[in-house]
N, C-alpha and C. Protein backbone atom coordinates (compact mmCIF):
# COMPACT_ATOMS: atom_id res chain seq x y z
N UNK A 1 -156.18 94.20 -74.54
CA UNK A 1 -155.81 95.41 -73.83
C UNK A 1 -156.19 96.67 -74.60
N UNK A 2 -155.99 96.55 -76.13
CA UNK A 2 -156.34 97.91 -76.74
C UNK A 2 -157.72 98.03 -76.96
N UNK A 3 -158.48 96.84 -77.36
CA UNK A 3 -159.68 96.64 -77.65
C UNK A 3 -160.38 96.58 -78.79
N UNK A 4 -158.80 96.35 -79.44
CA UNK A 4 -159.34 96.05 -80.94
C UNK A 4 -159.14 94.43 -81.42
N UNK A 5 -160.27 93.77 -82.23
CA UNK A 5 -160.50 92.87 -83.00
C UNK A 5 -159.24 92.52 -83.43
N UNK A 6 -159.04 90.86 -83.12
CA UNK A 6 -158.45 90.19 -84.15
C UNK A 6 -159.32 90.02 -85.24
N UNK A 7 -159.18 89.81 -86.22
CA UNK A 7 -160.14 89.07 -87.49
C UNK A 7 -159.26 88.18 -88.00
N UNK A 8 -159.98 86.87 -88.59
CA UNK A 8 -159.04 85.40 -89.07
C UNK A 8 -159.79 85.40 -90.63
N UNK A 9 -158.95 84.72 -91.55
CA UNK A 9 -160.05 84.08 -92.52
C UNK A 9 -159.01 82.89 -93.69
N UNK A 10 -159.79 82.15 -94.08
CA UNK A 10 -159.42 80.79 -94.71
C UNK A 10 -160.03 81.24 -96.03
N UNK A 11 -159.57 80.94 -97.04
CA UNK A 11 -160.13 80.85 -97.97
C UNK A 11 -159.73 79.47 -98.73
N UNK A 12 -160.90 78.86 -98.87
CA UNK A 12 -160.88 77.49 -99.87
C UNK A 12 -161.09 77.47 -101.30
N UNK A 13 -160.40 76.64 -102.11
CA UNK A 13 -160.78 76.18 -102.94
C UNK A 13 -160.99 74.80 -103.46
N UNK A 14 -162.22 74.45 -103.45
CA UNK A 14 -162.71 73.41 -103.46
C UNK A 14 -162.38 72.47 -101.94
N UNK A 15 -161.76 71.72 -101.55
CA UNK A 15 -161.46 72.08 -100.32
C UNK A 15 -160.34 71.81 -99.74
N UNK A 16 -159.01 72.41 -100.56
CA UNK A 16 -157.91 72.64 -100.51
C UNK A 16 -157.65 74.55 -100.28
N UNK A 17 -157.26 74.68 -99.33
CA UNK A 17 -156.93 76.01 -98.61
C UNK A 17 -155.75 76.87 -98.87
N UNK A 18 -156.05 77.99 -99.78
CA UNK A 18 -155.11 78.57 -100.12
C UNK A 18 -154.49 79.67 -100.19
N UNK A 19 -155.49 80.13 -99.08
CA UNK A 19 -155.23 81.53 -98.46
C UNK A 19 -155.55 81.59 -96.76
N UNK A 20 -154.90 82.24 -96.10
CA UNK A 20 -154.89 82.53 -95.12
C UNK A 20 -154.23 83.92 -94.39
N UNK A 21 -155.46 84.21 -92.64
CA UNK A 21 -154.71 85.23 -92.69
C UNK A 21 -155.74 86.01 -91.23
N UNK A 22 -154.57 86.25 -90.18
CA UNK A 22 -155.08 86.68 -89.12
C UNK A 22 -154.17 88.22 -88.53
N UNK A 23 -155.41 88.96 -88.47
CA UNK A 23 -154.79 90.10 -88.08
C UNK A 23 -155.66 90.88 -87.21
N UNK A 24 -154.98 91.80 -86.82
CA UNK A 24 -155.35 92.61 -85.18
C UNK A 24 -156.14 93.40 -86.44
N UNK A 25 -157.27 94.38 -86.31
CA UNK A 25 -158.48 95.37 -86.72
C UNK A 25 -157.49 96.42 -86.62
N UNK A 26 -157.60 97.35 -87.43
CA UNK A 26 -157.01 98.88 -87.24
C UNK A 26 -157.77 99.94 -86.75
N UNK A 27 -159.12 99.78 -86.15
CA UNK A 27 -159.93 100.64 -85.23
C UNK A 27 -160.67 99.59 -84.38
N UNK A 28 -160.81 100.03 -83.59
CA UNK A 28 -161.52 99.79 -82.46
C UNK A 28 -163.35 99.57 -83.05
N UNK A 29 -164.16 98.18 -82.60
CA UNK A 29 -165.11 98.14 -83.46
C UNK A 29 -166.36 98.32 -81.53
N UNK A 30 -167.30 99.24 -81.94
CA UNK A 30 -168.32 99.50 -80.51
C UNK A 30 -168.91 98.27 -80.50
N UNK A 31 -169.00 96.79 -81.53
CA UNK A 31 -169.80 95.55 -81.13
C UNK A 31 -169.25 94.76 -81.53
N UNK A 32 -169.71 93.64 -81.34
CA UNK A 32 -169.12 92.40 -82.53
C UNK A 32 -169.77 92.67 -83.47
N UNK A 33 -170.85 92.89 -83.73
CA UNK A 33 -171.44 92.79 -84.96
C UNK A 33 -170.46 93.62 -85.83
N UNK A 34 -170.40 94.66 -85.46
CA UNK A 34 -169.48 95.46 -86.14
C UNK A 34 -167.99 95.32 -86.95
N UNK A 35 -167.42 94.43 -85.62
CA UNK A 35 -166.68 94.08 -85.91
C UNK A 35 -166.28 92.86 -87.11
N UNK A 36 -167.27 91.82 -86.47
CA UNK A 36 -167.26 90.56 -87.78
C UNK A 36 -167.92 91.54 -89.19
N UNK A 37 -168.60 92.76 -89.43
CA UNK A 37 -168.73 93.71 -90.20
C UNK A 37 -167.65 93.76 -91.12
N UNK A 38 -166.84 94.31 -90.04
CA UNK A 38 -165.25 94.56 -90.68
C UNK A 38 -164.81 93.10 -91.51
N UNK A 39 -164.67 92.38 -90.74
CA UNK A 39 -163.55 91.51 -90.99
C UNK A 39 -164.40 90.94 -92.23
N UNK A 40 -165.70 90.68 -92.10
CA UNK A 40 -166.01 89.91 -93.46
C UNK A 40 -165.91 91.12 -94.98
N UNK A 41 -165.49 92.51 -94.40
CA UNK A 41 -165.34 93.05 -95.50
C UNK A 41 -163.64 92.82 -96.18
N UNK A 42 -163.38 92.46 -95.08
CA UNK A 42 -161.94 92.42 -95.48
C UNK A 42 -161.55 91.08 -96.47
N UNK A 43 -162.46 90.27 -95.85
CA UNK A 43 -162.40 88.93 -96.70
C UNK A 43 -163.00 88.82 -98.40
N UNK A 44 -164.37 89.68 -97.96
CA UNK A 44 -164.39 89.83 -99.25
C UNK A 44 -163.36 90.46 -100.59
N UNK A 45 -162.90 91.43 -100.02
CA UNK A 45 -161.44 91.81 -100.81
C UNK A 45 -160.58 91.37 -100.93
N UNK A 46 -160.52 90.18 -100.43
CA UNK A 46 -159.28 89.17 -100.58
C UNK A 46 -160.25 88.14 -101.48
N UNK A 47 -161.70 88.11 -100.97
CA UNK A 47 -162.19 86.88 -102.09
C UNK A 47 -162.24 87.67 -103.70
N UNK A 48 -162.66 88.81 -103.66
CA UNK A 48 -162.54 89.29 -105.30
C UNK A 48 -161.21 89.44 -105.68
N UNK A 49 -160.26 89.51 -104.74
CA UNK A 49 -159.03 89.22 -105.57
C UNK A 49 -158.62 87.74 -106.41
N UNK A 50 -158.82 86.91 -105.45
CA UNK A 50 -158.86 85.27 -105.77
C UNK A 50 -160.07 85.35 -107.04
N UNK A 51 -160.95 85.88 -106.85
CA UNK A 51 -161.56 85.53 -108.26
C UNK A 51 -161.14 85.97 -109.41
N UNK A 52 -160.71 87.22 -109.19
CA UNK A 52 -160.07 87.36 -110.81
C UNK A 52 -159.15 87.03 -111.15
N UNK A 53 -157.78 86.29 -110.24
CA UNK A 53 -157.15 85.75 -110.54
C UNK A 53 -157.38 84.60 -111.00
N UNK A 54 -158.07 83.50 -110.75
CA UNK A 54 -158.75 82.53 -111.25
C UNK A 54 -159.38 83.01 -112.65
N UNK A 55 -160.07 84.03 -112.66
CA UNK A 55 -160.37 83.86 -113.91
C UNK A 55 -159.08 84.54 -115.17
N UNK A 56 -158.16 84.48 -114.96
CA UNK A 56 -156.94 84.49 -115.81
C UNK A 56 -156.53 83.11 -115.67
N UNK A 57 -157.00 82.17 -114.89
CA UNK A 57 -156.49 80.68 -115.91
C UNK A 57 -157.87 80.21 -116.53
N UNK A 58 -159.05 80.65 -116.70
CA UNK A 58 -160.05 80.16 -117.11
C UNK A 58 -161.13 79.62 -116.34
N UNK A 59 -161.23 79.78 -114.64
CA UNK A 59 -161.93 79.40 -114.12
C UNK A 59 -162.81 80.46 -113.70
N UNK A 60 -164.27 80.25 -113.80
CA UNK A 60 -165.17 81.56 -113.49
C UNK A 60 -165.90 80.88 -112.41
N UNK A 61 -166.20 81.84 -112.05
CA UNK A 61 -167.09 81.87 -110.25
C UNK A 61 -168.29 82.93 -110.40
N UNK A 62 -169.07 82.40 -110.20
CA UNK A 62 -170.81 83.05 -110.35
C UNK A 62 -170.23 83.98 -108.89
N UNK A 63 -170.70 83.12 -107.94
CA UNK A 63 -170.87 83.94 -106.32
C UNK A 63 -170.25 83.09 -105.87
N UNK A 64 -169.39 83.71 -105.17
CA UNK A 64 -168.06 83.38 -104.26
C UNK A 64 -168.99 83.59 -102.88
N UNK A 65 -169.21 81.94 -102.40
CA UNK A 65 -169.66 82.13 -101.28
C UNK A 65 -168.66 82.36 -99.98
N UNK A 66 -169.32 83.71 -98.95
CA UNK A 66 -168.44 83.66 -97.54
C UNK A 66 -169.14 83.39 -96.52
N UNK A 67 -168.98 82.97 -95.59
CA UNK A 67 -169.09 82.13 -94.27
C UNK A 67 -169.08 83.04 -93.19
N UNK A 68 -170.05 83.70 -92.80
CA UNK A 68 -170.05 84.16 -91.24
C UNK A 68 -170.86 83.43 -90.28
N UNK A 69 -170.16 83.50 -88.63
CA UNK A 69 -170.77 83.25 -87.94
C UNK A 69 -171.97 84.16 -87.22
N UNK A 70 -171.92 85.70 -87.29
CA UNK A 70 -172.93 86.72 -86.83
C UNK A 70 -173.64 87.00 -87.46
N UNK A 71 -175.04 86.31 -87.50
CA UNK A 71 -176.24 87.48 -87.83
C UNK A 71 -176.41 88.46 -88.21
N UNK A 72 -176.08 89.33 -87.05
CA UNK A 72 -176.11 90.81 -87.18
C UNK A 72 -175.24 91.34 -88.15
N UNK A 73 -173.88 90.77 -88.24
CA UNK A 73 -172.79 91.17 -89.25
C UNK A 73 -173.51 90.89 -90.65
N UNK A 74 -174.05 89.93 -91.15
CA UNK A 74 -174.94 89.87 -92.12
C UNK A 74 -175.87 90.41 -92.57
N UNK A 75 -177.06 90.73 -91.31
CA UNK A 75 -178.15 91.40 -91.50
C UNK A 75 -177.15 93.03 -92.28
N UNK A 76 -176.03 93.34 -91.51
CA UNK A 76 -175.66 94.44 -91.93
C UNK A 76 -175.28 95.02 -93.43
N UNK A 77 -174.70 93.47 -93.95
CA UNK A 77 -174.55 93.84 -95.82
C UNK A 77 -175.64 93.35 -96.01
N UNK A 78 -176.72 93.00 -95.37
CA UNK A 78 -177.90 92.62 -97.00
C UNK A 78 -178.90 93.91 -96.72
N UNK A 79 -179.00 94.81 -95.45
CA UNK A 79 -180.72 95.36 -95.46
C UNK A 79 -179.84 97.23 -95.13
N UNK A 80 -179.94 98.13 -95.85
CA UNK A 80 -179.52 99.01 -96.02
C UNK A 80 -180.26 100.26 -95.21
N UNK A 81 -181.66 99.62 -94.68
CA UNK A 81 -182.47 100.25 -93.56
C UNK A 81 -181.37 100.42 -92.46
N UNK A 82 -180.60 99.64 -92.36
CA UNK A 82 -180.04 99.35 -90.88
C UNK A 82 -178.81 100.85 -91.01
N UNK A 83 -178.65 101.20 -92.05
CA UNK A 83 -177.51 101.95 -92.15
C UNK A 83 -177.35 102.78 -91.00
N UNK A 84 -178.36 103.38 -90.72
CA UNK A 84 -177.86 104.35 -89.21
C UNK A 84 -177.69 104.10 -88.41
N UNK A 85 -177.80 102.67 -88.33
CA UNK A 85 -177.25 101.94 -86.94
C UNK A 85 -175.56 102.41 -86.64
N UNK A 86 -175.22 102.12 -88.26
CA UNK A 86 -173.90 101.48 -88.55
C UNK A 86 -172.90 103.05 -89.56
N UNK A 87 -173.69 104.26 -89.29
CA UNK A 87 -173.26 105.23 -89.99
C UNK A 87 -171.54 105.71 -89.20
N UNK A 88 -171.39 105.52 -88.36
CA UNK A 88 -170.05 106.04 -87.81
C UNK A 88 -168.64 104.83 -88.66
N UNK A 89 -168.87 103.92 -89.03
CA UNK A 89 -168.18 103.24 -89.79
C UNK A 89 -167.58 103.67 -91.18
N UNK A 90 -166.22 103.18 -91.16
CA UNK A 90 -165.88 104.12 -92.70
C UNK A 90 -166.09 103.38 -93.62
N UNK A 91 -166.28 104.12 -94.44
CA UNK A 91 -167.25 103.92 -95.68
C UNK A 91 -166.15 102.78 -96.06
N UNK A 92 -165.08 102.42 -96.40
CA UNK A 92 -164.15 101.47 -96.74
C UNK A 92 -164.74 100.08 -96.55
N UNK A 93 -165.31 100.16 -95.40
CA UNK A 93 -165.84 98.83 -94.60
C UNK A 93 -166.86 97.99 -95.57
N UNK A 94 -167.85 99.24 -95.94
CA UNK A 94 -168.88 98.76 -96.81
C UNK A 94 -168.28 98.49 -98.08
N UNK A 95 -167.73 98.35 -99.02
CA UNK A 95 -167.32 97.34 -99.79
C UNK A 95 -167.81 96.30 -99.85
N UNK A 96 -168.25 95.15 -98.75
CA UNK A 96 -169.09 94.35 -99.06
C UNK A 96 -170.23 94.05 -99.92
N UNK A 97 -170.89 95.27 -99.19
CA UNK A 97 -172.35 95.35 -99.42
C UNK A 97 -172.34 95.64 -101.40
N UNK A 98 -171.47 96.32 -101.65
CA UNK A 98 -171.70 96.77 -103.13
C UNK A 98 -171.57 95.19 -104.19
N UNK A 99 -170.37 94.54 -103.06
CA UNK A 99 -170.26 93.79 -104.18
C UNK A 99 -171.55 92.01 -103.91
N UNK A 100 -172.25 92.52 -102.37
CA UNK A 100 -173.11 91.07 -102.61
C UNK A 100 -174.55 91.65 -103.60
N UNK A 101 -174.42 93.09 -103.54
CA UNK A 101 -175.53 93.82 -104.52
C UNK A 101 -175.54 93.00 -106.00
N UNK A 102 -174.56 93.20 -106.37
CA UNK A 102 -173.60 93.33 -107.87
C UNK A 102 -173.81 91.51 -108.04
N UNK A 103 -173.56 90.20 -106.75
CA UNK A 103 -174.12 89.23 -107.14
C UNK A 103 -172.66 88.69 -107.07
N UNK A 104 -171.20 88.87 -106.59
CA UNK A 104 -169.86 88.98 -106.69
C UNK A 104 -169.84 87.93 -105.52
N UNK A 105 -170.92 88.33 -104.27
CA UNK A 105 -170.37 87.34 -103.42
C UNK A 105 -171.55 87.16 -102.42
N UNK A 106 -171.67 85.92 -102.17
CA UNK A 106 -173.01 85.64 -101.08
C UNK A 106 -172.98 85.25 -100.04
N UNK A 107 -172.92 85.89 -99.34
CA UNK A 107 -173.21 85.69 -97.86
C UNK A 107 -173.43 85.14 -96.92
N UNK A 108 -173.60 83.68 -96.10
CA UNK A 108 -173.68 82.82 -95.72
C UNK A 108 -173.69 82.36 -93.85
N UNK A 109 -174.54 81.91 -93.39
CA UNK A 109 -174.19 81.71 -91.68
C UNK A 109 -173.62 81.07 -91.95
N UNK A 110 -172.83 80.61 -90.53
CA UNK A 110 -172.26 79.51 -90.39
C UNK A 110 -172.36 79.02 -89.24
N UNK A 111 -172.52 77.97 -88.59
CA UNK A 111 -172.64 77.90 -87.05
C UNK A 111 -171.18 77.94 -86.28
N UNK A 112 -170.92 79.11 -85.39
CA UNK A 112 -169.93 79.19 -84.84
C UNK A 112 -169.05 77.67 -84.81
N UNK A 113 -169.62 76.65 -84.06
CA UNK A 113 -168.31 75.47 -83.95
C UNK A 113 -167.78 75.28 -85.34
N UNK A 114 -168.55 75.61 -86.57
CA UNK A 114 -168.02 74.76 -87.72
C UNK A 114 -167.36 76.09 -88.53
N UNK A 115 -167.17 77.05 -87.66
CA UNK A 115 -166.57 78.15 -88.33
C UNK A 115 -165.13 78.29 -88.44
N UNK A 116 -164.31 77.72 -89.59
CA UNK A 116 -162.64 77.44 -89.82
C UNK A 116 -162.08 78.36 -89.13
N UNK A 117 -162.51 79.25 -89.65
CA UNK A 117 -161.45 80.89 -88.89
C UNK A 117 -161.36 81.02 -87.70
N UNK A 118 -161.86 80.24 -87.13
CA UNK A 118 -161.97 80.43 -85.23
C UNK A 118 -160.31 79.79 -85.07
N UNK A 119 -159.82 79.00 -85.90
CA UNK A 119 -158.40 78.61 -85.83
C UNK A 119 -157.60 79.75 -85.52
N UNK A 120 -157.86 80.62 -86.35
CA UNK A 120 -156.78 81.89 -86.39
C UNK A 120 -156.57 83.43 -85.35
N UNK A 121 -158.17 82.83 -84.55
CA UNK A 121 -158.07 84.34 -83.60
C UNK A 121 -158.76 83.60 -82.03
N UNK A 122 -158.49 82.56 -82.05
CA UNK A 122 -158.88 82.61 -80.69
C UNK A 122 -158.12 81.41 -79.71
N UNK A 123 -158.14 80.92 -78.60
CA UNK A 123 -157.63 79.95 -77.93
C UNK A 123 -159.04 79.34 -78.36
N UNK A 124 -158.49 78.01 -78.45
CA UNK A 124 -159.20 76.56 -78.48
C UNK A 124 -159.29 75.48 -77.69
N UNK A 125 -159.93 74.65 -77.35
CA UNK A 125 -159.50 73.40 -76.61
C UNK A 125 -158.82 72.62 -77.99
N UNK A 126 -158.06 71.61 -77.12
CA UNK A 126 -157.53 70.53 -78.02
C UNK A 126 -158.29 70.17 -79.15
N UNK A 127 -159.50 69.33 -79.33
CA UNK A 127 -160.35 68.62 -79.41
C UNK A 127 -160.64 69.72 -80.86
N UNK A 128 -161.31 70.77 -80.32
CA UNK A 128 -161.74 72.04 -81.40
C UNK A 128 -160.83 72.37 -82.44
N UNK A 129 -159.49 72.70 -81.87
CA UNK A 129 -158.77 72.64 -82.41
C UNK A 129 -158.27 71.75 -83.44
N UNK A 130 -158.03 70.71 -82.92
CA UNK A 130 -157.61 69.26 -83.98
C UNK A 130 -158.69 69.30 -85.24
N UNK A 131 -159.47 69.55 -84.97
CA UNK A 131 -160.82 69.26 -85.51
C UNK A 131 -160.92 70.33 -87.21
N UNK A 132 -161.17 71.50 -86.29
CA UNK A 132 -160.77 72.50 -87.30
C UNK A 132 -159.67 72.46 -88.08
N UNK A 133 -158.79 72.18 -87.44
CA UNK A 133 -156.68 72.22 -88.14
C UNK A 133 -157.39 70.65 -89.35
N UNK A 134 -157.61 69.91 -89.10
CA UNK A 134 -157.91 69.21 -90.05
C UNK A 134 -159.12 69.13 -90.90
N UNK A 135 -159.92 69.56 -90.52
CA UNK A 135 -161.27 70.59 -91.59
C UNK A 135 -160.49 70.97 -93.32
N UNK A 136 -159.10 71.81 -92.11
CA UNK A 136 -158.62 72.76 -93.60
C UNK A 136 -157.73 72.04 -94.13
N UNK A 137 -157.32 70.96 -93.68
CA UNK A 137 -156.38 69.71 -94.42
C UNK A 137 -155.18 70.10 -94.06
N UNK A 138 -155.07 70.78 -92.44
CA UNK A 138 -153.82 70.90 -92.27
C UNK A 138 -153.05 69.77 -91.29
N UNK A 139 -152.14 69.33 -91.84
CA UNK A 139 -151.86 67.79 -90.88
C UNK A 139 -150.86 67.80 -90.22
N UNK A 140 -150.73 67.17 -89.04
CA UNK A 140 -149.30 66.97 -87.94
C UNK A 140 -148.49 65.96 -87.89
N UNK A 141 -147.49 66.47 -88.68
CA UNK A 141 -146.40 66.43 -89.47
C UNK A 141 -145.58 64.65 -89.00
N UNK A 142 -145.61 64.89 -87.22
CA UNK A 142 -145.34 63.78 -86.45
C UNK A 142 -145.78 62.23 -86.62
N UNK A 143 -147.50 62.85 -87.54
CA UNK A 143 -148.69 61.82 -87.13
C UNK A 143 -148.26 60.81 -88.68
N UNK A 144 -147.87 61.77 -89.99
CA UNK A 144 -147.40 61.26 -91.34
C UNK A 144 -146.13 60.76 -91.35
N UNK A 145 -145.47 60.91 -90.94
CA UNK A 145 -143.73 60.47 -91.50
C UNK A 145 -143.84 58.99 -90.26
């Protein structure tokens, strides 16, 4: 109704899941591209947080790989030509881009079905659902005891 973006995101380690986190966008985004823009910037700031916390028990991370499903959201942190596409965006957003520069975090497609986060912002069929919910090792509770 308002027309703003949910954004979802999972964060793994190794492939035990230990972050999570779905929330409505705080502006209104004019595309998807834009929007998955946003949200993978948002993730990235949640992934450089997880890294330096990790590295206070001794574990270091070269490039913290992230997982998008849009193209375009990608094409947008790697090629800096595109900027005037994308100039009405607040500068906050770009955060990404500085840190896949810097080598902090790399960037990645993903093919929409095998994309975890679709758990957190959208209706699913059963099937998709189950599928994903156990991807991230999350189990029904009914199916164990």
């Amino acid at each position: 109704m308002d027309r703003k973006s949910t954004n979802g995101r999972c964060h793994l380690l190794g492939s035990s899941l230990i972050s999570w986190n779905s929330k409505k966008q705080a502006c209104v985004a004019l595309s998807t591209a834009e929007a998955e823009y946003i949200a993978a910037g948002h993730a990235c700031v949640q992934s450089i947080w997880l890294k330096h916390q990790l590295m206070d028990y001794g574990v270091k991370m070269e490039k913290v790989p992230l997982y998008c499903d849009n193209t375009s959201a990608i094409n947008l942190t790697k090629n800096p030509i595109q900027h005037s596409k994308i100039k009405y965006i607040e500068i906050k957003h770009h955060f990404i881009r500085d840190h896949i520069k810097k080598g902090d975090i790399e960037i990645m497609f993903v093919k929409t079905e095998n994309q975890l986060a679709d758990l957190f912002t959208k209706p699913l069929v059963r099937d998709r659902f189950n599928k994903l919910r156990t991807e991230l090792g999350v189990h029904d509770m009914k199916n164990i005891c």
